[in-house]
PDB file of N, CA and C in Angstrom:
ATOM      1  N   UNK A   1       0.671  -0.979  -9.093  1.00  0.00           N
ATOM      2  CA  UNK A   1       0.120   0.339  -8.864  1.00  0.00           C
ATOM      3  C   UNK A   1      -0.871   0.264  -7.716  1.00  0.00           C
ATOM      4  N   UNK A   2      -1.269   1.260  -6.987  1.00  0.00           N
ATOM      5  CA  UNK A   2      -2.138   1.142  -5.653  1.00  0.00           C
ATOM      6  C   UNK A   2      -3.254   2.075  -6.331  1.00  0.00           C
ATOM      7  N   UNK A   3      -4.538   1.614  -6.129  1.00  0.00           N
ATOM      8  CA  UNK A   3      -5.561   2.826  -6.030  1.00  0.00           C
ATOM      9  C   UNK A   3      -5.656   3.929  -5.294  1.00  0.00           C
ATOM     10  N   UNK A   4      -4.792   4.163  -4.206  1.00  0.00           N
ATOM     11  CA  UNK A   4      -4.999   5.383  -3.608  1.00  0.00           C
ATOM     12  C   UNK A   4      -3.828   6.829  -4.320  1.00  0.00           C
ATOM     13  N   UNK A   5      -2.503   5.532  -4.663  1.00  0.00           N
ATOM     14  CA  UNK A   5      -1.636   6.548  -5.353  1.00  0.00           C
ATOM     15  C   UNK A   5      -0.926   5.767  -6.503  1.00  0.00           C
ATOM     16  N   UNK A   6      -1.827   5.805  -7.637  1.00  0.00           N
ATOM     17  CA  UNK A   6      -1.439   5.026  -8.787  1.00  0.00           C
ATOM     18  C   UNK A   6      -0.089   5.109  -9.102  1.00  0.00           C
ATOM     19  N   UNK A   7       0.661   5.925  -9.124  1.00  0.00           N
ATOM     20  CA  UNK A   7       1.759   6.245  -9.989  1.00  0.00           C
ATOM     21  C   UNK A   7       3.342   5.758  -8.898  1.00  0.00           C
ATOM     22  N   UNK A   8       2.427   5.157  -7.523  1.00  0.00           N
ATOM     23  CA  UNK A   8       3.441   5.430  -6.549  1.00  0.00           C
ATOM     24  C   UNK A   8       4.047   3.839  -6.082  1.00  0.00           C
ATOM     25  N   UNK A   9       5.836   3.966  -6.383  1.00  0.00           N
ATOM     26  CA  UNK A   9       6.549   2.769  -6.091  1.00  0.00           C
ATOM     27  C   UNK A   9       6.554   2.701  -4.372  1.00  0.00           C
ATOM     28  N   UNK A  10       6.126   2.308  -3.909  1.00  0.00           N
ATOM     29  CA  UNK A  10       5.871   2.062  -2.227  1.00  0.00           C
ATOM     30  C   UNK A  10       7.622   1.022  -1.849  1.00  0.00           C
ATOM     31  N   UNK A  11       8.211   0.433  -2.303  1.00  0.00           N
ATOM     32  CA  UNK A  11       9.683   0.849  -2.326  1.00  0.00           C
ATOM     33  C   UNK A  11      10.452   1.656  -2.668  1.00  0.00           C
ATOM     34  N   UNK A  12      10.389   2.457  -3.774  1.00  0.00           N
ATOM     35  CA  UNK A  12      11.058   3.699  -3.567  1.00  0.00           C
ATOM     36  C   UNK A  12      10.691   4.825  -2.605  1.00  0.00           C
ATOM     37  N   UNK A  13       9.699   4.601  -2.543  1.00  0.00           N
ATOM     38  CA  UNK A  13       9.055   5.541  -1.517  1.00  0.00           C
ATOM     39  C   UNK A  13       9.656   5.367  -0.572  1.00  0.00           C
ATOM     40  N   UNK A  14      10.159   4.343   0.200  1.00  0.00           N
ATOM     41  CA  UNK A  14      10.612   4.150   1.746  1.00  0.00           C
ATOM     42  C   UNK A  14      12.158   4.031   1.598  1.00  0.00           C
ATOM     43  N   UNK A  15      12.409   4.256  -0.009  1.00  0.00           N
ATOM     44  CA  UNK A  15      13.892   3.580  -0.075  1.00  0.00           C
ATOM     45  C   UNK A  15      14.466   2.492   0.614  1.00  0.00           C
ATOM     46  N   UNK A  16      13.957   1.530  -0.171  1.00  0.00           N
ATOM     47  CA  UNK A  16      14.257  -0.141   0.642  1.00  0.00           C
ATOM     48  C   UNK A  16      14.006  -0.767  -0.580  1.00  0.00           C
ATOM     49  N   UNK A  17      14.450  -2.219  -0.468  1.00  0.00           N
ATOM     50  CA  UNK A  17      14.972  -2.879  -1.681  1.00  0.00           C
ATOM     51  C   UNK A  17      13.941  -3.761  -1.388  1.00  0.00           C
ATOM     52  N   UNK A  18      13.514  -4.544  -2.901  1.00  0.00           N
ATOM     53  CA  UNK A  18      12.170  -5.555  -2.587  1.00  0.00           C
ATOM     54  C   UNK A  18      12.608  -6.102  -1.738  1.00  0.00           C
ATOM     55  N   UNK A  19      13.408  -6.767  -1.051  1.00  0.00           N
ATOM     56  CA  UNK A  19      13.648  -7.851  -0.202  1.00  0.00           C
ATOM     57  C   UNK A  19      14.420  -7.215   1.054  1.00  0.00           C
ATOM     58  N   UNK A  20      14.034  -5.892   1.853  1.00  0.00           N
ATOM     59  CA  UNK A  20      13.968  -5.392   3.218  1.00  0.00           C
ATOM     60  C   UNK A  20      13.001  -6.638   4.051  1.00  0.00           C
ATOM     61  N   UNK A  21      13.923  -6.136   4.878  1.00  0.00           N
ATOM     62  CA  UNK A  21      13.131  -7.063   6.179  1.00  0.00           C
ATOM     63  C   UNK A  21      12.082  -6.083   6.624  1.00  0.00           C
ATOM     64  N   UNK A  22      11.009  -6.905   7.641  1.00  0.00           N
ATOM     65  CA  UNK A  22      10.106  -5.765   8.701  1.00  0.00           C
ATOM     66  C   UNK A  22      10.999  -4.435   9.155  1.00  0.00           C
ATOM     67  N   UNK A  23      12.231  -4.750   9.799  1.00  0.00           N
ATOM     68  CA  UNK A  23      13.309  -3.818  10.358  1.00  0.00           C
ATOM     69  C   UNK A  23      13.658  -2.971   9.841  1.00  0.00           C
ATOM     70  N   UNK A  24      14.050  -3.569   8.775  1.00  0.00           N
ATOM     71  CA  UNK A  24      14.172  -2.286   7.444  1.00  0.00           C
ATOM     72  C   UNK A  24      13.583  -0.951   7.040  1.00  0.00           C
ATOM     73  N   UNK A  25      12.160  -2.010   6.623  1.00  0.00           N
ATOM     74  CA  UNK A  25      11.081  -1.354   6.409  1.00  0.00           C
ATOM     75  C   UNK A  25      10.819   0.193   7.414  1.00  0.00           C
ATOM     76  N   UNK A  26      10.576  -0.325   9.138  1.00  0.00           N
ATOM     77  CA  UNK A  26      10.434   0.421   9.855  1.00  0.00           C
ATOM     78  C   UNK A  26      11.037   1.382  10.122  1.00  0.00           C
ATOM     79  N   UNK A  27      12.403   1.310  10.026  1.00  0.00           N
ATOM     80  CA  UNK A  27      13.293   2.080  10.279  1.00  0.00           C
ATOM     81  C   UNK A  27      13.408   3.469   8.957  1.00  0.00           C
ATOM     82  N   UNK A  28      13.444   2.902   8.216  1.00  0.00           N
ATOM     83  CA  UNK A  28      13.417   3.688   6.799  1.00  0.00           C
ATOM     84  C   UNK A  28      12.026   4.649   7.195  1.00  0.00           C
ATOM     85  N   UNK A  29      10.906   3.889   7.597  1.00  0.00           N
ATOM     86  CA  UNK A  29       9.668   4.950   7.624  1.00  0.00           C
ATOM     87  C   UNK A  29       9.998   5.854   8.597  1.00  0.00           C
ATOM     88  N   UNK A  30      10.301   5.686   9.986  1.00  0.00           N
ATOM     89  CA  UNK A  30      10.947   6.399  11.030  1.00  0.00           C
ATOM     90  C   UNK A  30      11.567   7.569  10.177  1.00  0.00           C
ATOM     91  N   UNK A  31      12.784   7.149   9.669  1.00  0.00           N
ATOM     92  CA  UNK A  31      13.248   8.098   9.465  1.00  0.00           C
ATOM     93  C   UNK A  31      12.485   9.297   8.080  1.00  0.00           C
ATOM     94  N   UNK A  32      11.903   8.647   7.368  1.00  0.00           N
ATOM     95  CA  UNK A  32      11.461   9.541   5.917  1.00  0.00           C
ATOM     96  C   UNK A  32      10.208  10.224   6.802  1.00  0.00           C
ATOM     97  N   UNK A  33       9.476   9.469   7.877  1.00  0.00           N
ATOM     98  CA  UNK A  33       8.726  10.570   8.728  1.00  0.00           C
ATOM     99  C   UNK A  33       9.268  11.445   9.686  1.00  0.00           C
ATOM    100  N   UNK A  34      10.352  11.500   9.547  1.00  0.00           N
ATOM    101  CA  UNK A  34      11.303  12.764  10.609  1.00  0.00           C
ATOM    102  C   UNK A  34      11.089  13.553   9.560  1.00  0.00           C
ATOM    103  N   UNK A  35      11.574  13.519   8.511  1.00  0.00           N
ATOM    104  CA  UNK A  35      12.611  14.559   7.897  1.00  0.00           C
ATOM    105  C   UNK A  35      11.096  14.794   6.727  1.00  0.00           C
ATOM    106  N   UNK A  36       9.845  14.085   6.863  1.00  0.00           N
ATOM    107  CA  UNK A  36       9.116  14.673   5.507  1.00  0.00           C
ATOM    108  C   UNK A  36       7.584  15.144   6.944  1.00  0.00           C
ATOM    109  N   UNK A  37       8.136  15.397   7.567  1.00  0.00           N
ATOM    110  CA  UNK A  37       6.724  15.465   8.859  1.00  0.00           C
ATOM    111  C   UNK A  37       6.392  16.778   8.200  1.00  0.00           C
ATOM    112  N   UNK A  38       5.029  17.338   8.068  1.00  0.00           N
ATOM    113  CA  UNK A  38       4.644  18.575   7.658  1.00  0.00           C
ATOM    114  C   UNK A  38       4.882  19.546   8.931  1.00  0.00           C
ATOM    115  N   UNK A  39       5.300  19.415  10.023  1.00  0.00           N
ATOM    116  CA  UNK A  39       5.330  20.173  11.470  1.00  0.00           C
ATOM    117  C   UNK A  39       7.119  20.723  10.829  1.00  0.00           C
ATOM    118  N   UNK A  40       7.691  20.041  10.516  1.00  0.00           N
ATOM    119  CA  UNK A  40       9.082  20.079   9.802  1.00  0.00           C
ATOM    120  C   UNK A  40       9.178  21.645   8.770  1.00  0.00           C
ATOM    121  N   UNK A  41       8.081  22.144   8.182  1.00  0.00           N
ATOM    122  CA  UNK A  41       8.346  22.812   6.888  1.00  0.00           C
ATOM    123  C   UNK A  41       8.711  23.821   7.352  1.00  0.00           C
ATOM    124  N   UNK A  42       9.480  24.679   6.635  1.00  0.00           N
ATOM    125  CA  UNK A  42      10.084  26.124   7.139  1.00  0.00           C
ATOM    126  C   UNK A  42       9.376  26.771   7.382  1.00  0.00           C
ATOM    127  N   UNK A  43       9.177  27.741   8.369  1.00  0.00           N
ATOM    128  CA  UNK A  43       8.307  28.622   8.879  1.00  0.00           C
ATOM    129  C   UNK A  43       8.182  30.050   7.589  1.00  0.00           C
ATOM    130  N   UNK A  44       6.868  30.342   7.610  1.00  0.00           N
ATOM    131  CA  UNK A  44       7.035  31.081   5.818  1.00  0.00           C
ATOM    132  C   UNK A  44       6.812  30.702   4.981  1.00  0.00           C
ATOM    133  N   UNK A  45       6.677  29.418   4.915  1.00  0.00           N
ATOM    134  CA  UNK A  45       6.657  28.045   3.650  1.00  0.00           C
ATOM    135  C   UNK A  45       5.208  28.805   3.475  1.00  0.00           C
ATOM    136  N   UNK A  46       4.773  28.402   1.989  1.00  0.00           N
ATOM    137  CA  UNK A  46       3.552  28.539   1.147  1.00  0.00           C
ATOM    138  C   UNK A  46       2.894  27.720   1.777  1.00  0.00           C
ATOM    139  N   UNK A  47       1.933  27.885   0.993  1.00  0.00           N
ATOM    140  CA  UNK A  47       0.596  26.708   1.089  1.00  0.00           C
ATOM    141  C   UNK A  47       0.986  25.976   0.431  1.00  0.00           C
ATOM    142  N   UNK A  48       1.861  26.079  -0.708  1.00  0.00           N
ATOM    143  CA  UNK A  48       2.076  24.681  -1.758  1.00  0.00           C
ATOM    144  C   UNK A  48       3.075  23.324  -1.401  1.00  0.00           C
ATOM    145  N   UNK A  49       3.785  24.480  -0.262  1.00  0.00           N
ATOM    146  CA  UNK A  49       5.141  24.061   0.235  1.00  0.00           C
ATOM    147  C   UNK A  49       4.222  22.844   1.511  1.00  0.00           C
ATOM    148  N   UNK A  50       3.871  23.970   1.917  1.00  0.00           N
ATOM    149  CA  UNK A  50       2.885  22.996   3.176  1.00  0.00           C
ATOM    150  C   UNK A  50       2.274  21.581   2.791  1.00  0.00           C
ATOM    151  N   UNK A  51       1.701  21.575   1.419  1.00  0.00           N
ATOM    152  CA  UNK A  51       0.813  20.885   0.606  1.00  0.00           C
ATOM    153  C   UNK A  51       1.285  19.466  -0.020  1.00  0.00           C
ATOM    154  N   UNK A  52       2.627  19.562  -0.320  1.00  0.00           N
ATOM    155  CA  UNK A  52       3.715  19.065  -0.747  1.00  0.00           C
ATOM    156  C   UNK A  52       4.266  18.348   0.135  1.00  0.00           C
ATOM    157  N   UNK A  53       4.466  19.183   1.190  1.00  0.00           N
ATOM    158  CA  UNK A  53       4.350  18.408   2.672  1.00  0.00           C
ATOM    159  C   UNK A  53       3.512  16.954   3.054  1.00  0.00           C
ATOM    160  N   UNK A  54       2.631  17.935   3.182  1.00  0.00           N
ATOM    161  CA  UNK A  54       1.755  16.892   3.720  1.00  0.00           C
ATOM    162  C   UNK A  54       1.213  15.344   2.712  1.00  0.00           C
ATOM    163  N   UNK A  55       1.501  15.730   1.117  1.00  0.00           N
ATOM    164  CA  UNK A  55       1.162  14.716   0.181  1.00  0.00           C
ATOM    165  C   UNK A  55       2.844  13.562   0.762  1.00  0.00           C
ATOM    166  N   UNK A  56       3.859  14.130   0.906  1.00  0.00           N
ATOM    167  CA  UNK A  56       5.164  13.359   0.711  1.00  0.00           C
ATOM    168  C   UNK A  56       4.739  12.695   2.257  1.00  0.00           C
ATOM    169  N   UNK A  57       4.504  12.868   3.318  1.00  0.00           N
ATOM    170  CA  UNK A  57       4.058  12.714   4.299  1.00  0.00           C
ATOM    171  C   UNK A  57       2.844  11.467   4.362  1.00  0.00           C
ATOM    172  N   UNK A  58       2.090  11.835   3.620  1.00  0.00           N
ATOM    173  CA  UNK A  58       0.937  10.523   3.395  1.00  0.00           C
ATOM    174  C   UNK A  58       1.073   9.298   2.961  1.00  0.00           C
ATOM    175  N   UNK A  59       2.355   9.501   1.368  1.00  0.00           N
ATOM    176  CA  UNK A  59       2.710   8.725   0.760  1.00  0.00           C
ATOM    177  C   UNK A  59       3.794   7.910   1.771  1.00  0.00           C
ATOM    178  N   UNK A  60       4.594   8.266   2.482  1.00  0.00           N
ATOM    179  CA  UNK A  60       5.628   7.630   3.298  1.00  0.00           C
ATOM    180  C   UNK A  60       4.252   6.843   4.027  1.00  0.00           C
ATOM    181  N   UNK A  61       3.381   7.117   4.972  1.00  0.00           N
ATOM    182  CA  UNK A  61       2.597   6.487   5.907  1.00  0.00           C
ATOM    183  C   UNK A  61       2.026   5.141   4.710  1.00  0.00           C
ATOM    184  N   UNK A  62       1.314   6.056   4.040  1.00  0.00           N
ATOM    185  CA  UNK A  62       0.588   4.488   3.243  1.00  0.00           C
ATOM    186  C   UNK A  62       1.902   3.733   2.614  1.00  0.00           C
ATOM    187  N   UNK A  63       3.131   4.348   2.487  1.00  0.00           N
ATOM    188  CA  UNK A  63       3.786   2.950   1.442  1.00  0.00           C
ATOM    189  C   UNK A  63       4.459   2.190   2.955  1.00  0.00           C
ATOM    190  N   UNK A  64       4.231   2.392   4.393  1.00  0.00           N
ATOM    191  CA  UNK A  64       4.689   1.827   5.201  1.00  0.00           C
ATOM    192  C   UNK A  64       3.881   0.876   5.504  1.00  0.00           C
ATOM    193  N   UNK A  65       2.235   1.366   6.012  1.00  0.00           N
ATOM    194  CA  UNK A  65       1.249   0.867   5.840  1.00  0.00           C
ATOM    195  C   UNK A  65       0.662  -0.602   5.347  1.00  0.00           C
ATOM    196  N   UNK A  66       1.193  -0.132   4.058  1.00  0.00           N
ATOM    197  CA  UNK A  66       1.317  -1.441   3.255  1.00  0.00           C
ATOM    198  C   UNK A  66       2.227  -2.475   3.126  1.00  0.00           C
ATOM    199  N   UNK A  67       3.307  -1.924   3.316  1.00  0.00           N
ATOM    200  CA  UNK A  67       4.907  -3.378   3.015  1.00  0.00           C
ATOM    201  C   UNK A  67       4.835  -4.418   4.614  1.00  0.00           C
ATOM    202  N   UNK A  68       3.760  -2.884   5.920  1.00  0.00           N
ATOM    203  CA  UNK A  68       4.632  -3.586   6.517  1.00  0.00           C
ATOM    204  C   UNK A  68       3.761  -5.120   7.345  1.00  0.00           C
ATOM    205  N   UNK A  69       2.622  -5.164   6.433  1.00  0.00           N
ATOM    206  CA  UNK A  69       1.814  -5.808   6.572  1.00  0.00           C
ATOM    207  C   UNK A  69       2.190  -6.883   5.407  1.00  0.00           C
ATOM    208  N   UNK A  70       1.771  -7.989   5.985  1.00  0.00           N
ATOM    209  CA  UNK A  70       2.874  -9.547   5.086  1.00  0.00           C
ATOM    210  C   UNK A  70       1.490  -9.641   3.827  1.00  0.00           C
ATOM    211  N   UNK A  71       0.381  -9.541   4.485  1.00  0.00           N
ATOM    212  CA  UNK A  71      -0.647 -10.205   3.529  1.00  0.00           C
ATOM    213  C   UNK A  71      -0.857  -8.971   2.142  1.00  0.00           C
ATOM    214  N   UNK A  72      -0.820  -7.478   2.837  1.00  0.00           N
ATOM    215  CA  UNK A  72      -0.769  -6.382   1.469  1.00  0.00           C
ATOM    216  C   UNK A  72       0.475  -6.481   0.698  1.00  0.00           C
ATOM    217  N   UNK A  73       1.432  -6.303   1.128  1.00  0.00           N
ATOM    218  CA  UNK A  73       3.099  -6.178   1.155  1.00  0.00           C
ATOM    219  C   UNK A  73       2.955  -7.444  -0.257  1.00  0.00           C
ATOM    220  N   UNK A  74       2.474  -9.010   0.104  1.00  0.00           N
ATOM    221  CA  UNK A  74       2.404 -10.159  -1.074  1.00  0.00           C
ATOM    222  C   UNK A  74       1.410  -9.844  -2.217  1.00  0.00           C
ATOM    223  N   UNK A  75       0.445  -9.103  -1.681  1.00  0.00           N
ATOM    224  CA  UNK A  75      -0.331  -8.826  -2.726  1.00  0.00           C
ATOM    225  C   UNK A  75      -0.131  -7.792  -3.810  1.00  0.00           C
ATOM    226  N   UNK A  76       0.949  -6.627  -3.421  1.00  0.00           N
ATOM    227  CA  UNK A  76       1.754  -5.531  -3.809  1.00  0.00           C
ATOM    228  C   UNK A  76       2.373  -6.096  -4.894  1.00  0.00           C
ATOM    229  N   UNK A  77       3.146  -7.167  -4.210  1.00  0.00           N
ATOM    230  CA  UNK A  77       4.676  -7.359  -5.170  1.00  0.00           C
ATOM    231  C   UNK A  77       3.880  -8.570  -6.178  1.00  0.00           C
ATOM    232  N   UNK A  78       2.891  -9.387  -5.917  1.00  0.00           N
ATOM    233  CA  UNK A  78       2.305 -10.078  -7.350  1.00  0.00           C
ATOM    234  C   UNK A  78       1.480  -9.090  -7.969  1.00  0.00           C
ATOM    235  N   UNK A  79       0.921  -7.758  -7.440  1.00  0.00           N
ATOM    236  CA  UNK A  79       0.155  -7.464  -8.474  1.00  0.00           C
ATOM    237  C   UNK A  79       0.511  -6.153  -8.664  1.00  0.00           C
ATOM    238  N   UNK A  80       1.246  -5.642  -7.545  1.00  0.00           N
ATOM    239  CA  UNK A  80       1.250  -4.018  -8.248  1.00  0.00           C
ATOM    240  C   UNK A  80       0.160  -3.223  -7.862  1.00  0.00           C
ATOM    241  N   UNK A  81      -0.579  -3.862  -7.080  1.00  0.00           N
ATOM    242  CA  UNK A  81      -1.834  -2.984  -6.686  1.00  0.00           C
ATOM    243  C   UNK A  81      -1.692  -3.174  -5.062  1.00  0.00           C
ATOM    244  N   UNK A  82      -2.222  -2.094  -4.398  1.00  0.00           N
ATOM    245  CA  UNK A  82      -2.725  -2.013  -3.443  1.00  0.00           C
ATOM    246  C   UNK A  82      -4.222  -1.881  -2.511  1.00  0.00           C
ATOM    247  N   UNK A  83      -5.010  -2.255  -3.366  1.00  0.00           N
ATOM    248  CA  UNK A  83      -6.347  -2.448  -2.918  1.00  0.00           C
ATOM    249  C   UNK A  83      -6.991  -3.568  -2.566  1.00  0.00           C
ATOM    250  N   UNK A  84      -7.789  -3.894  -1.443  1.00  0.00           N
ATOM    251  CA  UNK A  84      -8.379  -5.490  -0.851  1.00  0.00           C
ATOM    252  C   UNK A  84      -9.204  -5.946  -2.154  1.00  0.00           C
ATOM    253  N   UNK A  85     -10.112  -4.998  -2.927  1.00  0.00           N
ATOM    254  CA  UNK A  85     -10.654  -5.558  -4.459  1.00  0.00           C
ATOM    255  C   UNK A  85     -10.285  -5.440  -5.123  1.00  0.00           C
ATOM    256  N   UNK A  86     -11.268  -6.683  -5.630  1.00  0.00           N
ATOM    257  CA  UNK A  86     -10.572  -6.940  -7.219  1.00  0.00           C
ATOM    258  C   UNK A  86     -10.450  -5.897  -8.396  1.00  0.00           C
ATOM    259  N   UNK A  87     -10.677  -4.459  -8.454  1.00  0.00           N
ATOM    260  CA  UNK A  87     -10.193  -3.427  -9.405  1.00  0.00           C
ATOM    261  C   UNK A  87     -10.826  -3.142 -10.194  1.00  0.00           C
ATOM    262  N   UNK A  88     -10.428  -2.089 -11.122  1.00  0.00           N
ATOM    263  CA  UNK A  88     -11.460  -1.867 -12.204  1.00  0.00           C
ATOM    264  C   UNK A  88     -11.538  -2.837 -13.255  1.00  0.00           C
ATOM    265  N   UNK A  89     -12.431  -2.380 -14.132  1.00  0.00           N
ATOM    266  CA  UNK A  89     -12.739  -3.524 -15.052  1.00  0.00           C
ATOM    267  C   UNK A  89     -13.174  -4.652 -15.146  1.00  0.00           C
ATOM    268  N   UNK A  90     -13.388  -5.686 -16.546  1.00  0.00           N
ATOM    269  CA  UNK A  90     -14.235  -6.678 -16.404  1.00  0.00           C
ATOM    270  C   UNK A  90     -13.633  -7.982 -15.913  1.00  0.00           C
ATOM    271  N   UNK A  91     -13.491  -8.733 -15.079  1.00  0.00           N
ATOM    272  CA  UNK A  91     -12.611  -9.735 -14.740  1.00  0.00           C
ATOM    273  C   UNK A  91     -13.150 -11.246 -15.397  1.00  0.00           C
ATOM    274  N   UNK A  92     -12.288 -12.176 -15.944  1.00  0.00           N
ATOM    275  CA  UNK A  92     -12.497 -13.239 -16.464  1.00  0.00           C
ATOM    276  C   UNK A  92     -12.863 -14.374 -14.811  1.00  0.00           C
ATOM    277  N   UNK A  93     -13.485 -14.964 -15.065  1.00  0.00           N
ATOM    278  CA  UNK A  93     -13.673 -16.026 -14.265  1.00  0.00           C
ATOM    279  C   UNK A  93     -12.496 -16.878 -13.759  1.00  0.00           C
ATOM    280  N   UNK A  94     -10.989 -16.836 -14.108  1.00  0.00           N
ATOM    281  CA  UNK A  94     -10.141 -16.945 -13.621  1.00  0.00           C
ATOM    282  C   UNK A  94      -9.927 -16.044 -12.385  1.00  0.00           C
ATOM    283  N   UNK A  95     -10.025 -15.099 -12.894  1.00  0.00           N
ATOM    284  CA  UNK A  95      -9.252 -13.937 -12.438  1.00  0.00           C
ATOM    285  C   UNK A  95     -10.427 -13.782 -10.598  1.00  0.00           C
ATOM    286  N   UNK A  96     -11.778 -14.091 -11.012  1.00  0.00           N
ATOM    287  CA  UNK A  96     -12.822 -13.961  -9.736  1.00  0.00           C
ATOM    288  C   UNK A  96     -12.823 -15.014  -8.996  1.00  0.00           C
ATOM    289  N   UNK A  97     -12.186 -16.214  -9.309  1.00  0.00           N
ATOM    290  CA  UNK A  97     -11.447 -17.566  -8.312  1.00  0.00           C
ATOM    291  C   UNK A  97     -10.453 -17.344  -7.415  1.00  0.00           C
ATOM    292  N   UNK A  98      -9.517 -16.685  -8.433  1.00  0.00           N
ATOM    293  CA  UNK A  98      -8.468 -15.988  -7.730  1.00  0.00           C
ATOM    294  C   UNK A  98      -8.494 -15.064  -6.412  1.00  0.00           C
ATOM    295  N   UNK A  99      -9.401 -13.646  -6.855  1.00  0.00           N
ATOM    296  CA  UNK A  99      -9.749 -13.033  -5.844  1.00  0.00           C
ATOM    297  C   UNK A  99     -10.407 -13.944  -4.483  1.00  0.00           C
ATOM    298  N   UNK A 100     -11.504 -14.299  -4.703  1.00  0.00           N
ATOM    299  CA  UNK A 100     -12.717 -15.128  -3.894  1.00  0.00           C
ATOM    300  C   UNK A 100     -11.215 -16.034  -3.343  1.00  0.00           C
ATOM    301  N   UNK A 101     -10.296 -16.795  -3.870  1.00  0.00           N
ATOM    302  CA  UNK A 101      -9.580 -17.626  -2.902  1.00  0.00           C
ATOM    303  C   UNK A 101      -8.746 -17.005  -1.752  1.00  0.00           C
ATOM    304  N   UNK A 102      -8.208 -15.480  -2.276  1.00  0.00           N
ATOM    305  CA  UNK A 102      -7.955 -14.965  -1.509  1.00  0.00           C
ATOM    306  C   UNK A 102      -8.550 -14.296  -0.001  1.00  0.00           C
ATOM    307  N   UNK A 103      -9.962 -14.305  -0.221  1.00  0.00           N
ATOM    308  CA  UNK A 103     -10.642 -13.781   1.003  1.00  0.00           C
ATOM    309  C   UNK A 103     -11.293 -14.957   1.631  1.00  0.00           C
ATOM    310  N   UNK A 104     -11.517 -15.942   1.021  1.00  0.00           N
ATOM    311  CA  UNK A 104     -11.959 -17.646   1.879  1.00  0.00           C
ATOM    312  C   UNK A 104     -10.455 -18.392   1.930  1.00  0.00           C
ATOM    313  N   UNK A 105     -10.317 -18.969   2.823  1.00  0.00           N
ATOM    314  CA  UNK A 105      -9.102 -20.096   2.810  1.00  0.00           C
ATOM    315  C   UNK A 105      -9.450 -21.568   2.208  1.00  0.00           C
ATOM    316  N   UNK A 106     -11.189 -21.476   2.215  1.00  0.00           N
ATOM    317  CA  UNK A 106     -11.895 -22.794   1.518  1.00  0.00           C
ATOM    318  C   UNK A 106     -11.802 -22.860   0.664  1.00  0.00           C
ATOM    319  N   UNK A 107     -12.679 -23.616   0.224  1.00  0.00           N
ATOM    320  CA  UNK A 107     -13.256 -23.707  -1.082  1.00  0.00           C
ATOM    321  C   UNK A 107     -14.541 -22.350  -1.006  1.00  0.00           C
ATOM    322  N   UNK A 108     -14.859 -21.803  -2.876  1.00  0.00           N
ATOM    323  CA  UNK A 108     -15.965 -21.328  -2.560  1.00  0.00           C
ATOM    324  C   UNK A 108     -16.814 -21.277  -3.127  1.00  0.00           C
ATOM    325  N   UNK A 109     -18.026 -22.074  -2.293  1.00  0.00           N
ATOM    326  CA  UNK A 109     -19.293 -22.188  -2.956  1.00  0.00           C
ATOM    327  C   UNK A 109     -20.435 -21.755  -2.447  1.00  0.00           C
ATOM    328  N   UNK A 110     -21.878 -21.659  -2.785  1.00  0.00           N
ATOM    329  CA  UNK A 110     -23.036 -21.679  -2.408  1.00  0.00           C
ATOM    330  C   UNK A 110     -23.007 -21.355  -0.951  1.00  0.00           C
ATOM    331  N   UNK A 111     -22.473 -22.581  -0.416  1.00  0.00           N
ATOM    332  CA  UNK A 111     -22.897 -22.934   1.462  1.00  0.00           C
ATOM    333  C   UNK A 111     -22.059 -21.844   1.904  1.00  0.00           C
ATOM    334  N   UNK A 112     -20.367 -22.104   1.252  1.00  0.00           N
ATOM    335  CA  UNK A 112     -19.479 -21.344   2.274  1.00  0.00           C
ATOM    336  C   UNK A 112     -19.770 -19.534   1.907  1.00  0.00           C
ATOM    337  N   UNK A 113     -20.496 -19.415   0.966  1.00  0.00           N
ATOM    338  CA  UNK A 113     -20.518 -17.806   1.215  1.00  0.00           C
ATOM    339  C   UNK A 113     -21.831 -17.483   1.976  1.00  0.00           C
ATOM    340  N   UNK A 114     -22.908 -18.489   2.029  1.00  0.00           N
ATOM    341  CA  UNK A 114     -24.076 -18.431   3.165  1.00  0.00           C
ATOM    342  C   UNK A 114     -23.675 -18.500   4.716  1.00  0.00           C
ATOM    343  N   UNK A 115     -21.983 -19.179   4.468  1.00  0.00           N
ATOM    344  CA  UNK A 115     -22.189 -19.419   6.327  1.00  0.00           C
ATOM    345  C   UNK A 115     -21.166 -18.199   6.068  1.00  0.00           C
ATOM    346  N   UNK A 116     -20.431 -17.126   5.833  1.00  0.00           N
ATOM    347  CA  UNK A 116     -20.048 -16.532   5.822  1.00  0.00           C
ATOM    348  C   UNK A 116     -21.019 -14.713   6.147  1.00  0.00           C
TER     349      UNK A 116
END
């Protein structure tokens, strides 16, 4: 799940299979931003229509956003989330190694978050 759009499969969204290439990826966004561009909506369209627009429109950008970047895209498919932090709730001391290894390539202690 992503914090910006919990409920939202960022592969279905682009219609691409977990294992699209970059190419894939791009191409699929290309096209779901032709055909979902809010400049696109019928002339007359509501505000809701417009609205609808522009949400299907956002969601295509951020689920591109994300896959098509290697380091979010890995962090997506192990966790289901899309956010650089570690999330709500209380995290076990496993779980804050984990994070912390992800943003140092070191080790992390004392010194390395002072020279940081």
């Amino acid at each position: 799940m992503s914090s910006l759009y919990p409920s939202l499969d960022l592969y279905a969204t682009l219609a691409v299979s977990k294992t699209a290439t970059e190419l894939e990826i791009k191409q699929a966004f290309r096209r779901l931003a032709l055909v979902h561009h809010p400049d696109k909506v019928a002339p007359g369209a509501g505000p809701d229509e417009v609205q609808a627009a522009n949400e299907k429109f956002q969601q295509i950008g951020f689920a591109y956003a994300v896959l098509k970047d290697e380091h979010r895209r890995a962090t997506y498919d192990r966790t289901g989330r899309t956010d650089d932090g570690p999330g709500e709730g209380a995290k076990t001391e496993d779980e804050w190694k984990a994070y912390f290894r992800e943003l140092w390539s070191g080790e992390v202690n004392a010194n390395s978050i002072d020279e940081f």
